[in-house]
C-alpha atoms as a PDB file:
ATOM      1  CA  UNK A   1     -11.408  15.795  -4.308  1.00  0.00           C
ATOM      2  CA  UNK A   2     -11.795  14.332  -0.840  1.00  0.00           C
ATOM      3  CA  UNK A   3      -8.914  12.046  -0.065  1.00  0.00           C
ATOM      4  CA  UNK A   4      -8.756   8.883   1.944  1.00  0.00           C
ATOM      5  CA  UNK A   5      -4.819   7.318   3.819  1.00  0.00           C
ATOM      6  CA  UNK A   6      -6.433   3.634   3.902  1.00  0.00           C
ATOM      7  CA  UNK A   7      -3.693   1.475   6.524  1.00  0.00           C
ATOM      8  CA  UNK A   8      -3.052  -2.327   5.825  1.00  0.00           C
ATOM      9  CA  UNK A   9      -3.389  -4.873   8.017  1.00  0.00           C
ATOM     10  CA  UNK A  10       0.446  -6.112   9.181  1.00  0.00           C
ATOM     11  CA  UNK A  11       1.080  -7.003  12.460  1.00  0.00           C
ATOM     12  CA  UNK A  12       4.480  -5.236  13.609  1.00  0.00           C
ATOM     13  CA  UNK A  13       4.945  -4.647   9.171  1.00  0.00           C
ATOM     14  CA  UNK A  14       2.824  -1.856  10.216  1.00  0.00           C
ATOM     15  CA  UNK A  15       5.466   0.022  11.899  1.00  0.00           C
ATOM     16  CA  UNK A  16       6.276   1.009   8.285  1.00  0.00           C
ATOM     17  CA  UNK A  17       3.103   2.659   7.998  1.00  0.00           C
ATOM     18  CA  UNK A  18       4.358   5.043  10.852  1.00  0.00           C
ATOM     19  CA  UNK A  19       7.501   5.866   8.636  1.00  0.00           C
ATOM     20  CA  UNK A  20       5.254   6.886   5.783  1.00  0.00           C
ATOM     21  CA  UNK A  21       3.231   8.990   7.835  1.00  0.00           C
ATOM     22  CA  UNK A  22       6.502  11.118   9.546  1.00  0.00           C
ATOM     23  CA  UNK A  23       7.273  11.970   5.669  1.00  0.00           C
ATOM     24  CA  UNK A  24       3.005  12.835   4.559  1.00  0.00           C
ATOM     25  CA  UNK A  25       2.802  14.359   8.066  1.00  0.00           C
ATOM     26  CA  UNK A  26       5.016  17.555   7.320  1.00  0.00           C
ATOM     27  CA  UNK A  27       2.972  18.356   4.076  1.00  0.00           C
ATOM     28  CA  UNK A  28      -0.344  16.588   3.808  1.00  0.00           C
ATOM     29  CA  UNK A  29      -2.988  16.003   5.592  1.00  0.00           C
ATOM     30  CA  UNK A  30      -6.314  13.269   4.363  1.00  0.00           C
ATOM     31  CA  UNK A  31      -9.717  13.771   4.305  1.00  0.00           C
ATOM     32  CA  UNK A  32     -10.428  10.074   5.486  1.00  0.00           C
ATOM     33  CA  UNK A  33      -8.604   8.007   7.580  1.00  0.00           C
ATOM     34  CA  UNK A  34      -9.803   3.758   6.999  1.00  0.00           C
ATOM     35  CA  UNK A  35      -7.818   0.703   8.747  1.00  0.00           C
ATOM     36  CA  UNK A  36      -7.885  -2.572   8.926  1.00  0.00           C
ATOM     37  CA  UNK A  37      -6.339  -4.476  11.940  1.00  0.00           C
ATOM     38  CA  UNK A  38      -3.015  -2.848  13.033  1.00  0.00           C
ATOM     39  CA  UNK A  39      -3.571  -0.230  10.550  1.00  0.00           C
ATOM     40  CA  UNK A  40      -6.484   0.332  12.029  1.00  0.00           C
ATOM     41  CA  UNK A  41      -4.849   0.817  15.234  1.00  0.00           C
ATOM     42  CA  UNK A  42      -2.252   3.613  13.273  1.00  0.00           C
ATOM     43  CA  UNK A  43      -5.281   5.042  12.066  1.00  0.00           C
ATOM     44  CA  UNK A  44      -7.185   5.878  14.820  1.00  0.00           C
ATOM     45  CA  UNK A  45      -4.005   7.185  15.771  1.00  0.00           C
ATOM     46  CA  UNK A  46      -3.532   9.489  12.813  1.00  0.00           C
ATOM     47  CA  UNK A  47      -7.650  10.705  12.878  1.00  0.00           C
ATOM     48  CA  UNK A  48      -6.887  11.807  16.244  1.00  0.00           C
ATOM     49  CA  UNK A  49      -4.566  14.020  15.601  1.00  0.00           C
ATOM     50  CA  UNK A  50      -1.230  11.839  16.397  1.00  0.00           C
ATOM     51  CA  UNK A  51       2.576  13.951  15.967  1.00  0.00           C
ATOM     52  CA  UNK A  52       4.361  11.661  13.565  1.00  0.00           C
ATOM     53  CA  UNK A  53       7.262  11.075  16.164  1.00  0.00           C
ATOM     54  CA  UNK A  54       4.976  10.214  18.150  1.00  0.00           C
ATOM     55  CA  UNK A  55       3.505   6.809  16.216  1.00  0.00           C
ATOM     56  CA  UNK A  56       7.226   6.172  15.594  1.00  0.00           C
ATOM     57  CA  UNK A  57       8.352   6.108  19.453  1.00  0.00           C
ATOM     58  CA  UNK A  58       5.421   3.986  20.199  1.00  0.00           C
ATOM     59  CA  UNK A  59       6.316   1.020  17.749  1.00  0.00           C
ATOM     60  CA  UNK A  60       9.861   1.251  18.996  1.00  0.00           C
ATOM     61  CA  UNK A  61       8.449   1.040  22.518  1.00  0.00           C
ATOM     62  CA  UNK A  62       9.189  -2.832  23.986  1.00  0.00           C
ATOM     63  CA  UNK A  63       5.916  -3.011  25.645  1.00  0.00           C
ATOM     64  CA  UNK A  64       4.483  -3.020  21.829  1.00  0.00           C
ATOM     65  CA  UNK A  65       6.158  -6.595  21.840  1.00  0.00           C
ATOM     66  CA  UNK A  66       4.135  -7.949  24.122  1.00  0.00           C
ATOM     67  CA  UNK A  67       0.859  -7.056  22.006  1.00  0.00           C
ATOM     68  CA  UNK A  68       1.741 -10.828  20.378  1.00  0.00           C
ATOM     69  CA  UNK A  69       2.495 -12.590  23.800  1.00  0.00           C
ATOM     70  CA  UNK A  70       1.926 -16.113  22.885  1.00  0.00           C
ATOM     71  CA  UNK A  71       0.296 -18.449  25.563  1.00  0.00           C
ATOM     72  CA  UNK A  72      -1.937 -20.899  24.818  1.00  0.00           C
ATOM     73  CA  UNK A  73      -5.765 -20.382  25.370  1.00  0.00           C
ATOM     74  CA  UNK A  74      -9.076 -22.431  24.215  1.00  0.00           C
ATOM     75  CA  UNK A  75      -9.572 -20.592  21.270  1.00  0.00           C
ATOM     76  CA  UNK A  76      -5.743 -19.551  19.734  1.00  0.00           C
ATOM     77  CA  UNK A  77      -1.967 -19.349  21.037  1.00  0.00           C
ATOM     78  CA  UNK A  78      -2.257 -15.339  21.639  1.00  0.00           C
ATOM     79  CA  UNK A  79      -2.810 -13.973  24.929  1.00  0.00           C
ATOM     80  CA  UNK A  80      -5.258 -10.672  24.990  1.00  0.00           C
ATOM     81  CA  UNK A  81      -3.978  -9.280  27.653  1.00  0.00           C
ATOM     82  CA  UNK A  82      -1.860  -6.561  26.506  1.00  0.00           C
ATOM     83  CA  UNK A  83      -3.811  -5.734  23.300  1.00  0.00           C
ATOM     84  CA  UNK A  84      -6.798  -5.231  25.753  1.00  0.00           C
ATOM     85  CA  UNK A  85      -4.786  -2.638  27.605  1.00  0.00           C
ATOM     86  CA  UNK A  86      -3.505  -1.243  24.612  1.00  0.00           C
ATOM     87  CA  UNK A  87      -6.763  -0.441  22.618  1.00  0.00           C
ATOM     88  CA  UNK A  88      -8.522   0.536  26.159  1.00  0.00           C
ATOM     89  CA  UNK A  89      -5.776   3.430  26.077  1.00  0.00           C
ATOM     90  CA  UNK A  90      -5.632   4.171  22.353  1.00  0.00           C
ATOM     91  CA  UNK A  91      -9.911   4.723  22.893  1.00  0.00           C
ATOM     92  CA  UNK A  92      -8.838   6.944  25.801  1.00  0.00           C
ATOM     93  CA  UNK A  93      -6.078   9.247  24.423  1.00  0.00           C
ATOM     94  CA  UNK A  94      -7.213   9.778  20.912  1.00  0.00           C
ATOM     95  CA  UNK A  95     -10.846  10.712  19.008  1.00  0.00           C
ATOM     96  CA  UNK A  96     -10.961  11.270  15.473  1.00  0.00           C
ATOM     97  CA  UNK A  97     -10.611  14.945  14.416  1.00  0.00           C
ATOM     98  CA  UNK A  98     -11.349  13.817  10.950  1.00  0.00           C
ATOM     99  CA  UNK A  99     -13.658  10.890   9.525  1.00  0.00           C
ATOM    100  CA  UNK A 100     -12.220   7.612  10.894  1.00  0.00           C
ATOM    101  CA  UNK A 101     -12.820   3.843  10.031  1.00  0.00           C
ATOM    102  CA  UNK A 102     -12.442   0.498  10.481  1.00  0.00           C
ATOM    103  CA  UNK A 103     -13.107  -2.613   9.740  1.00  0.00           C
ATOM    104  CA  UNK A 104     -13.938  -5.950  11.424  1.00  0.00           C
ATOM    105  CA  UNK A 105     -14.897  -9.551  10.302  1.00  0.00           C
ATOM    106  CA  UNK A 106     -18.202 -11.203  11.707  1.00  0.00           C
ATOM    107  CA  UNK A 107     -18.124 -14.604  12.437  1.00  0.00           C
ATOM    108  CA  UNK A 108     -18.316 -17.481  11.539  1.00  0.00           C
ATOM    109  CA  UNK A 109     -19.585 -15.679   8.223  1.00  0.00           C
ATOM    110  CA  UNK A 110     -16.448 -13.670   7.959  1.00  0.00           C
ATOM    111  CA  UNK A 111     -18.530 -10.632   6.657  1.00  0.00           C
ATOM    112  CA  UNK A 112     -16.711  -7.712   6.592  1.00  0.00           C
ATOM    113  CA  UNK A 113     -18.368  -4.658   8.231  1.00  0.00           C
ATOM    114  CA  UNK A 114     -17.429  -1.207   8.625  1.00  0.00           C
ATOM    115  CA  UNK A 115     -17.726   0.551  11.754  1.00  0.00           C
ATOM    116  CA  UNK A 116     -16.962   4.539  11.836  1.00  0.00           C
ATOM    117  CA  UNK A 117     -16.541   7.438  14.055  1.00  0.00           C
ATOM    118  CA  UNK A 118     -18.488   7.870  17.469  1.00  0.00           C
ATOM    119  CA  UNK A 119     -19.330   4.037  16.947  1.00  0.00           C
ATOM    120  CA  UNK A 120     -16.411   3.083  17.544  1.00  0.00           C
ATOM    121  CA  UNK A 121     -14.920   1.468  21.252  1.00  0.00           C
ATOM    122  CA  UNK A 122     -12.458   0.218  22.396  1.00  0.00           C
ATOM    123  CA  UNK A 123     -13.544  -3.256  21.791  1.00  0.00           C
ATOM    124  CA  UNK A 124     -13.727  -1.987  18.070  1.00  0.00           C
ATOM    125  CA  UNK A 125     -10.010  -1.533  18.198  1.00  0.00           C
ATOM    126  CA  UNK A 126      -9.252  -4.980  20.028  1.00  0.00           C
ATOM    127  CA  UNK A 127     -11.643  -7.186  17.542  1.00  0.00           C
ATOM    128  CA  UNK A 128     -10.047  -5.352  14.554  1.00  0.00           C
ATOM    129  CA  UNK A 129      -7.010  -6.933  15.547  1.00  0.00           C
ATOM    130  CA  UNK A 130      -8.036 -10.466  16.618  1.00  0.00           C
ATOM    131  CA  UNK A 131      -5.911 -12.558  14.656  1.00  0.00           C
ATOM    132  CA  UNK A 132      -8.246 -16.017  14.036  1.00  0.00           C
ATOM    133  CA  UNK A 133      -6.363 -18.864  16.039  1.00  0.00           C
ATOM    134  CA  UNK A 134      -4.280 -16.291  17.558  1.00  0.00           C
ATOM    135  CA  UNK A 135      -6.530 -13.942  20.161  1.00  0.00           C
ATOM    136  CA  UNK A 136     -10.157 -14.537  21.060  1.00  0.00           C
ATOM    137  CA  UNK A 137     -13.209 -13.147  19.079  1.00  0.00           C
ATOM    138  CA  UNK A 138     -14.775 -10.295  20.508  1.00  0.00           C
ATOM    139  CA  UNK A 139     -18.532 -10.233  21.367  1.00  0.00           C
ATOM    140  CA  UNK A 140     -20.258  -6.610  20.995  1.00  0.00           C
ATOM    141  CA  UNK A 141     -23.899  -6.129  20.745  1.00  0.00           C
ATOM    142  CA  UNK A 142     -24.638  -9.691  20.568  1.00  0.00           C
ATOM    143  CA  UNK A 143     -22.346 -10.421  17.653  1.00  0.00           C
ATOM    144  CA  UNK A 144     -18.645 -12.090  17.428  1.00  0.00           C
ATOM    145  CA  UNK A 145     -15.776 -10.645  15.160  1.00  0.00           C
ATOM    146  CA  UNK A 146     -12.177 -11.250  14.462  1.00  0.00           C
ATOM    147  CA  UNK A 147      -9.188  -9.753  12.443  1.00  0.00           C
ATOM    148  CA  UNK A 148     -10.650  -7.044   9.691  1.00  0.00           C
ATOM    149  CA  UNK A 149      -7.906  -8.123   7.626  1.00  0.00           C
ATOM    150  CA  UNK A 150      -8.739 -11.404   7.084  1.00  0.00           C
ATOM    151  CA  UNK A 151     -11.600 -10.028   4.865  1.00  0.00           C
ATOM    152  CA  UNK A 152     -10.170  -6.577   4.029  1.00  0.00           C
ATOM    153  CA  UNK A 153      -6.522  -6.481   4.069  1.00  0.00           C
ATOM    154  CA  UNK A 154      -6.481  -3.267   2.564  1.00  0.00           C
ATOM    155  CA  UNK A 155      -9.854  -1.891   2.826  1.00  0.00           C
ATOM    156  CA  UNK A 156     -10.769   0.730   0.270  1.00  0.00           C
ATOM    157  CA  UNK A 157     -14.056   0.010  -0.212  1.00  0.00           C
ATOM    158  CA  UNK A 158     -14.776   1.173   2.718  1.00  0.00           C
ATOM    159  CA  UNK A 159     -12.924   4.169   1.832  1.00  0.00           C
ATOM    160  CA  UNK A 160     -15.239   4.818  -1.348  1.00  0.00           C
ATOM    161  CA  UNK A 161     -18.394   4.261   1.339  1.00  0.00           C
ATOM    162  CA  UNK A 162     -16.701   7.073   2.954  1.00  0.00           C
ATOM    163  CA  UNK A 163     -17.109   9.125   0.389  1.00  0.00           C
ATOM    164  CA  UNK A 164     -13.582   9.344  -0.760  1.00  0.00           C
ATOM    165  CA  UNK A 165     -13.019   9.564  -4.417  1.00  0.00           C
ATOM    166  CA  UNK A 166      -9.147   8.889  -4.382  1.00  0.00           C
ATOM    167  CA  UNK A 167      -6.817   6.970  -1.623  1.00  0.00           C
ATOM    168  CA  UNK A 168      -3.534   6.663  -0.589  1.00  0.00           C
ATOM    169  CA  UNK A 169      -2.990   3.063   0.031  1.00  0.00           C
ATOM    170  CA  UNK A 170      -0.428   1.843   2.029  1.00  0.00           C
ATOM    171  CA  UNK A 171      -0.006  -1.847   1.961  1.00  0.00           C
ATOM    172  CA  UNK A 172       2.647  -4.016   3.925  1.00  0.00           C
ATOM    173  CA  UNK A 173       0.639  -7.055   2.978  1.00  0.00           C
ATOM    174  CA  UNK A 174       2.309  -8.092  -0.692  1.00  0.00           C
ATOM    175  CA  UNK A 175       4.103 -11.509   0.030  1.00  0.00           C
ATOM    176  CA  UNK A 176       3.213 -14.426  -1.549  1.00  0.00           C
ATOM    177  CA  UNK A 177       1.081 -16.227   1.015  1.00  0.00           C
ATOM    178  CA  UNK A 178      -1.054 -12.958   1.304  1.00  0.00           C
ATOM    179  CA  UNK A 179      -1.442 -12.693  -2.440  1.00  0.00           C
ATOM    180  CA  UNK A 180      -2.736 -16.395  -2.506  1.00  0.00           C
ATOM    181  CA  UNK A 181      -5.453 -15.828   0.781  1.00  0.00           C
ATOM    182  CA  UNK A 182      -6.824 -12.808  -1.475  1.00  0.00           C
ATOM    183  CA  UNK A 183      -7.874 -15.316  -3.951  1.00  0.00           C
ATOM    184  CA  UNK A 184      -9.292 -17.357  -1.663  1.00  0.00           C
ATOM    185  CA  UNK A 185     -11.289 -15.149   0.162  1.00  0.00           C
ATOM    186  CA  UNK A 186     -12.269 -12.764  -2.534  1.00  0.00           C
ATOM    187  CA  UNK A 187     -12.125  -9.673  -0.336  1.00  0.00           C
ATOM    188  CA  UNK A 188     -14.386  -6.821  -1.257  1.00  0.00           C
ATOM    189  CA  UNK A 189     -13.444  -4.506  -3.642  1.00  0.00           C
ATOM    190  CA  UNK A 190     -13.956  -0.386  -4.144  1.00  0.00           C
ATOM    191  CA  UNK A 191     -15.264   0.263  -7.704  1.00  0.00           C
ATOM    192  CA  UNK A 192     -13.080   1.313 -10.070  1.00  0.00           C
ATOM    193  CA  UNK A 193     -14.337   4.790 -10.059  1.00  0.00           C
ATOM    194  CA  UNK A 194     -12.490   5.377  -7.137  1.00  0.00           C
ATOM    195  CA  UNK A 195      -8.961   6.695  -7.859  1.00  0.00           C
ATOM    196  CA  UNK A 196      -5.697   4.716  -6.030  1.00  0.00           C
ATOM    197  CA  UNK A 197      -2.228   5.678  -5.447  1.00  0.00           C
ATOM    198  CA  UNK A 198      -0.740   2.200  -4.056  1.00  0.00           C
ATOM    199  CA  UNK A 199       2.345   2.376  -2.104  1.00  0.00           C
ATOM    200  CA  UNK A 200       4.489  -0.665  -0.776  1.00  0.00           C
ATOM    201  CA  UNK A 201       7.791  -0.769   0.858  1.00  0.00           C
ATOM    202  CA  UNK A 202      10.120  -0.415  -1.720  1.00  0.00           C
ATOM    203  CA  UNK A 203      12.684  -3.001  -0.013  1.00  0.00           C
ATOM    204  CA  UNK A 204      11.672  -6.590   1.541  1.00  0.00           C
ATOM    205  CA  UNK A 205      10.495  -6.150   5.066  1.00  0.00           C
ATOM    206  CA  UNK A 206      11.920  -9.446   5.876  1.00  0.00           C
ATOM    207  CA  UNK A 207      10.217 -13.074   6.551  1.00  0.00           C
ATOM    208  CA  UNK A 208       6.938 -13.652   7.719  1.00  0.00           C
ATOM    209  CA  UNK A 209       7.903 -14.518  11.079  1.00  0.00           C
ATOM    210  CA  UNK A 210       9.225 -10.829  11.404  1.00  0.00           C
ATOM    211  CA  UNK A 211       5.438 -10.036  11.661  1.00  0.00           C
ATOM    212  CA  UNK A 212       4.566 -11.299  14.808  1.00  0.00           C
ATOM    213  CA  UNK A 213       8.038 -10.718  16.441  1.00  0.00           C
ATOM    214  CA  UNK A 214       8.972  -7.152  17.779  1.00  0.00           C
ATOM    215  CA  UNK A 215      12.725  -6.344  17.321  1.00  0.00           C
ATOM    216  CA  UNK A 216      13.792  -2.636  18.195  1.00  0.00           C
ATOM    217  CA  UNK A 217      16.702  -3.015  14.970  1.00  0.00           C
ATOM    218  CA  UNK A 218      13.535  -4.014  12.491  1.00  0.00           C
ATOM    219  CA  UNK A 219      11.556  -1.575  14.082  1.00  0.00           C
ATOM    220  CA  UNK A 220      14.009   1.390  13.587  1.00  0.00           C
ATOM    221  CA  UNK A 221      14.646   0.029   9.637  1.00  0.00           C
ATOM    222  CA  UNK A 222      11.212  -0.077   8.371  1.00  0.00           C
ATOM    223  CA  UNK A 223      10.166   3.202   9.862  1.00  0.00           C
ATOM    224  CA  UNK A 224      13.264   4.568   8.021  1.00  0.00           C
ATOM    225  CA  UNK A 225      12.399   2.862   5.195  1.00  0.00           C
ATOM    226  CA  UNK A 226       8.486   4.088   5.398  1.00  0.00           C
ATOM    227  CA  UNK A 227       9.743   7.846   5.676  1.00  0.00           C
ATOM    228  CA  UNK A 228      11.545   7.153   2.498  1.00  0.00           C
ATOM    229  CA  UNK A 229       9.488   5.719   0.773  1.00  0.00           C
ATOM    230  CA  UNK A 230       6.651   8.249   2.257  1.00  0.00           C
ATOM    231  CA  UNK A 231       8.363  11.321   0.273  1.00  0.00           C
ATOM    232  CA  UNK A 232       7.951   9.023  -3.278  1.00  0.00           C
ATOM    233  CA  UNK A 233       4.059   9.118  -2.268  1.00  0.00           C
ATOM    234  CA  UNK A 234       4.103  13.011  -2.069  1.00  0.00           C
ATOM    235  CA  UNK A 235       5.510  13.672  -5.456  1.00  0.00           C
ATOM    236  CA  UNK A 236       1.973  11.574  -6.343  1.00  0.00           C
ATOM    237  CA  UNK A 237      -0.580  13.328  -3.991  1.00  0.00           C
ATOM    238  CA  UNK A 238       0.854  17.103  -4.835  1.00  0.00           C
ATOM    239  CA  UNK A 239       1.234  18.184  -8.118  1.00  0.00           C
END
């Protein structure tokens, strides 16, 4: 049964997904790997063969804060700067060693598309994470697209178009407000053939303003708290 990891979209949340991977890491390995956003970003780390210390080290990294630099610009209040320079050397250091993808919003329909494997750029990796009102859109081939995870969240349809038949689905993305733009938007969904182990932090990763603000002590607890809850996930994926 081929197996997808499908990453949430979260801002620095994600850095939870990094805990769950150092606990899957040492005993299982997917058959898929599908992100949204900074998921995405963890995922295209993961497909390309990432160590699990690794991921960890580079949330805990400063220089990740300044991937939400705020500054003012015509189209949002987040300056691109340092994502640019980020995904530019996330293209260059990593290429999926197992089927990879992601998934981006075109605008101003917000239709989610998925792009996978060799199609994927760098400028893939920056639109997937260009937050509406916060970074600019991102023009490639004569189209604009923002944030995946405005329309996909937590992606698993485009797992199932991958071919997966079961997913491991890791979603920071269960507060209130998030719950509420789901309803709104009516993201896409997989069909219900396809089988889903959900997994969410088992504790509170704090307020919402903890998701766009990089502290080394939050950092450190919800990796923690990821391995942990990472091994509960393995007694579900291996018999």
């Amino acid at each position: 049964m081929k197996t997808a990891l499908v990453l949430s979209a979260g801002g620095m949340y994600a850095a939870w997904e990094a805990g769950v991977w150092k606990a899957l890491q040492r005993r299982w390995q997917p058959d898929v790997v599908v992100g949204a956003s900074a998921g995405a970003l963890n995922g295209w780390a993961i497909a390309g063969g990432v160590a699990a210390e690794e991921l960890a080290s580079h949330w805990l990294d400063p220089r990740t804060g300044g991937l939400m630099h705020f500054g003012v610009h015509r189209t949002g209040v987040l300056r691109p700067e340092a994502l640019e320079v980020e995904t530019r050397e996330l293209a260059e250091r990593f290429h999926p060693r197992i089927p990879f993808g992601l998934v981006l919003a075109e605008v101003p329909r917000l239709r989610p598309r998925l792009v996978r494997d060799s199609e994927i750029t760098w400028k893939h990796l920056l639109a997937t994470c260009a937050i509406p009102l916060g970074y600019p859109p991102v023009r490639i081939d004569g189209h604009w697209y923002v944030d995946g995870g405005l329309v996909s969240s937590l992606p698993l349809w485009a797992a199932e178009e991958m071919g997966a038949e079961r997913a491991l689905a890791l979603n920071v993305l269960t507060a209130l407000p998030f719950r509420m733009l789901r309803a709104v938007l009516h993201p896409r969904r997989a069909s219900a053939a396809l089988k889903v182990i959900h997994l969410v932090p088992g504790r509170r990763l704090g307020p919402l303003r903890d998701a766009v603000r990089w502290s080394a002590d939050n950092i450190r607890r919800w990796i923690a708290e990821g391995e942990r809850d990472g091994e509960r996930a393995l007694e579900l994926l291996i018999p």
